[in-house]
C-alpha atoms as a PDB file:
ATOM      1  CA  UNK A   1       0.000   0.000   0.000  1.00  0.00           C
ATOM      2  CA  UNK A   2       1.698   3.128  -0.812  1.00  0.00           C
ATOM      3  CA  UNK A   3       0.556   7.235  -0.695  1.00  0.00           C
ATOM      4  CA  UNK A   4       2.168  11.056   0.073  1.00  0.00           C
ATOM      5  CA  UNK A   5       2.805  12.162   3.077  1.00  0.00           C
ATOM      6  CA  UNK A   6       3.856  15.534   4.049  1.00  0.00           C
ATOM      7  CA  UNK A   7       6.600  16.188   7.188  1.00  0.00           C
ATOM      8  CA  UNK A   8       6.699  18.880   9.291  1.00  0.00           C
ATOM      9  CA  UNK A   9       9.446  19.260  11.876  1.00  0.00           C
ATOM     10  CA  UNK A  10       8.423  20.263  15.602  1.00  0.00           C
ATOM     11  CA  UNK A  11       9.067  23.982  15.014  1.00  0.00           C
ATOM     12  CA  UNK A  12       6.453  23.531  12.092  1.00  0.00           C
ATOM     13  CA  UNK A  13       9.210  23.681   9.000  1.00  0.00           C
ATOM     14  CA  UNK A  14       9.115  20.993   6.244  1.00  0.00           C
ATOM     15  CA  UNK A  15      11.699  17.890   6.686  1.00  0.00           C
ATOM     16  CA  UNK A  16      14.525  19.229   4.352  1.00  0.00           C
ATOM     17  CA  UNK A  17      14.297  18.249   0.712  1.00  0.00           C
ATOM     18  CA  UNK A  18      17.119  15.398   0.258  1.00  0.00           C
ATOM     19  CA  UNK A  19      16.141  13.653   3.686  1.00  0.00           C
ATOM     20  CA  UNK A  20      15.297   9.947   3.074  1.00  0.00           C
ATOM     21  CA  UNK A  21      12.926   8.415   5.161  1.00  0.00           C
ATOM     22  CA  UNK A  22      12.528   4.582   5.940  1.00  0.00           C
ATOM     23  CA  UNK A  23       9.655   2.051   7.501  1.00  0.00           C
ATOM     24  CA  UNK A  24      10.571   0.367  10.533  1.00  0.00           C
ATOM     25  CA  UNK A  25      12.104  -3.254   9.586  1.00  0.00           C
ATOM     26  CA  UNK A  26      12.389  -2.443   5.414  1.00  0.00           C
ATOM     27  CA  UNK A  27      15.569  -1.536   4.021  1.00  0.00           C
ATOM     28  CA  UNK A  28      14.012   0.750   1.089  1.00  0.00           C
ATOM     29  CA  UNK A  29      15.131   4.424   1.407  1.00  0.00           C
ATOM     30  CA  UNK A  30      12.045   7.192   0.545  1.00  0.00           C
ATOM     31  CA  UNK A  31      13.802  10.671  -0.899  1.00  0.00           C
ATOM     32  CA  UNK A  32      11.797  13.401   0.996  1.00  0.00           C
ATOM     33  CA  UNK A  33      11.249  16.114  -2.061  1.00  0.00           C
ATOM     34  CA  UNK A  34      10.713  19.638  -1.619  1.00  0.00           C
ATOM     35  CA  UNK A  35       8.121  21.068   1.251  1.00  0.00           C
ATOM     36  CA  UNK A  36       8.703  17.737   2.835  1.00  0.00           C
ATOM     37  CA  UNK A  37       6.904  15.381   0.508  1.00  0.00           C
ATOM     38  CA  UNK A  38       7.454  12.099   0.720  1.00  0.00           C
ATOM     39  CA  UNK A  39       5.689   9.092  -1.297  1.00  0.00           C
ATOM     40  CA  UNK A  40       5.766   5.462   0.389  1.00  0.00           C
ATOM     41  CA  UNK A  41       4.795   2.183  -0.540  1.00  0.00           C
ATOM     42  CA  UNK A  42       4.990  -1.080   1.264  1.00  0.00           C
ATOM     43  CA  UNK A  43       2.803   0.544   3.845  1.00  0.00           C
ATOM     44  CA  UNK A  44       0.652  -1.305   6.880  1.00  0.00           C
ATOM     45  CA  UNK A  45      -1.789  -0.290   8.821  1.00  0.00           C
ATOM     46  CA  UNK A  46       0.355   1.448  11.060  1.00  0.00           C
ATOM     47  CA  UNK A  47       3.997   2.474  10.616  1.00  0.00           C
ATOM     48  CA  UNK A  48       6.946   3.278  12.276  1.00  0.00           C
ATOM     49  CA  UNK A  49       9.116   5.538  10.242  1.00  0.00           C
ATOM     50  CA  UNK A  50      12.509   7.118  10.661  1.00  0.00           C
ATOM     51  CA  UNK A  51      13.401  10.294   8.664  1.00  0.00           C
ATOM     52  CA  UNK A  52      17.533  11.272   8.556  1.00  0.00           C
ATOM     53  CA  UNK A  53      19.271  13.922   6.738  1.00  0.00           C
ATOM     54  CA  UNK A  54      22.731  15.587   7.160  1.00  0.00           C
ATOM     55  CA  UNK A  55      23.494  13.712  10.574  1.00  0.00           C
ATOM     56  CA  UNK A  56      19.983  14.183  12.012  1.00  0.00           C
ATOM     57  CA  UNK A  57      16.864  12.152  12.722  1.00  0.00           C
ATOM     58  CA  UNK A  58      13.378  11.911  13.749  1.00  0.00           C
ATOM     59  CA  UNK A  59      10.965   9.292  14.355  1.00  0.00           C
ATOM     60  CA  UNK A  60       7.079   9.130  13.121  1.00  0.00           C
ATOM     61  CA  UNK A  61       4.228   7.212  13.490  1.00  0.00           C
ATOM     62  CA  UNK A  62       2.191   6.532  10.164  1.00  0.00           C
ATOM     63  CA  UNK A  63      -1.743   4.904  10.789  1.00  0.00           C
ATOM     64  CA  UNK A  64      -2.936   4.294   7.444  1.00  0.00           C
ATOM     65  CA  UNK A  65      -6.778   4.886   6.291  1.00  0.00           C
ATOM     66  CA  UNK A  66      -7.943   2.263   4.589  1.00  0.00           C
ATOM     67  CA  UNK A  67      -8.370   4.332   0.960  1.00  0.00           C
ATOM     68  CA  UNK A  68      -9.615   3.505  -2.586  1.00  0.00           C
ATOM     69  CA  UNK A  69      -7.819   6.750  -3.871  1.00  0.00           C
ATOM     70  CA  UNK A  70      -5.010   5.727  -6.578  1.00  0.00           C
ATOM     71  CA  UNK A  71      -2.720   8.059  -5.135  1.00  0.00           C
ATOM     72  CA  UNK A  72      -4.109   8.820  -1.632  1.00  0.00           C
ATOM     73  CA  UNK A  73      -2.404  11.563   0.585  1.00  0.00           C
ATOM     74  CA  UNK A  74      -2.498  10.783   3.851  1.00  0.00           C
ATOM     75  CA  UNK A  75      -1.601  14.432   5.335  1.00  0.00           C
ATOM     76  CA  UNK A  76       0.882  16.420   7.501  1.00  0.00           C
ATOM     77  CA  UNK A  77       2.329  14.368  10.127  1.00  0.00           C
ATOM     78  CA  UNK A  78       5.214  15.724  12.758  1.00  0.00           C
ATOM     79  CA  UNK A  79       8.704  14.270  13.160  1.00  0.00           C
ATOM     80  CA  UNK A  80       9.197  14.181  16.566  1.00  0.00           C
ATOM     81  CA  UNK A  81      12.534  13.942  18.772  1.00  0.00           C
ATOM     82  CA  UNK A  82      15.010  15.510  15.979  1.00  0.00           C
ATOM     83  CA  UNK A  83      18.601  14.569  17.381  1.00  0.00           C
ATOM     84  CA  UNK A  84      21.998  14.153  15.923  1.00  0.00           C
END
C-alpha cells in the first residue's frame, strides 16, 4: 500500500528536501522532495518511520486509512525527537 505524506518538523518547518525516510524493519530508502513530501509504498496499517538527513533524525508514526484513492495523501504528520 503506498501514498504522500507531508513532514513537518516540531518547530512547524518541512523535513529538508534530500532527507530519506525509511519504515521500521524495510531496508528501502524514501527521498523526501521539496516542502517535505514524501511518497511510500509497502505501507501497513500502522507504521513506524525514521526520517535522517545531514546527521539528524526523527521518528514518526504513520496509521494508514484504509483508501480507494489511486494516489491517496495521507496528510501532515510531525517528526518528533530531531537529534543528531
Amino acid at each position: 500500500y503506498g501514498g504522500l505524506i507531508k513532514i513537518v518538523l516540531d518547530d512547524g518547518k518541512p523535513l529538508p528536501a534530500g532527507a530519506v525516510v525509511r519504515i521500521e524493519g524495510q531496508p528501502e530508502e524514501f527521498p523526501v522532495a521539496l516542502e517535505g513530501e514524501a511518497y511510500l509504498t509497502g505501507l501497513k496499517a500502522t507504521n513506524n518511520l525514521r526520517a535522517e538527513w545531514r546527521g539528524q533524525g526523527c521518528n514518526i508514526v504513520l496509521s494508514v486509512p484504509q483508501s480507494s484513492d489511486p494516489l491517496p495523501h495521507f496528510g501532515t504528520f510531525i517528526c518528533k525527537g530531531v537529534k543528531p
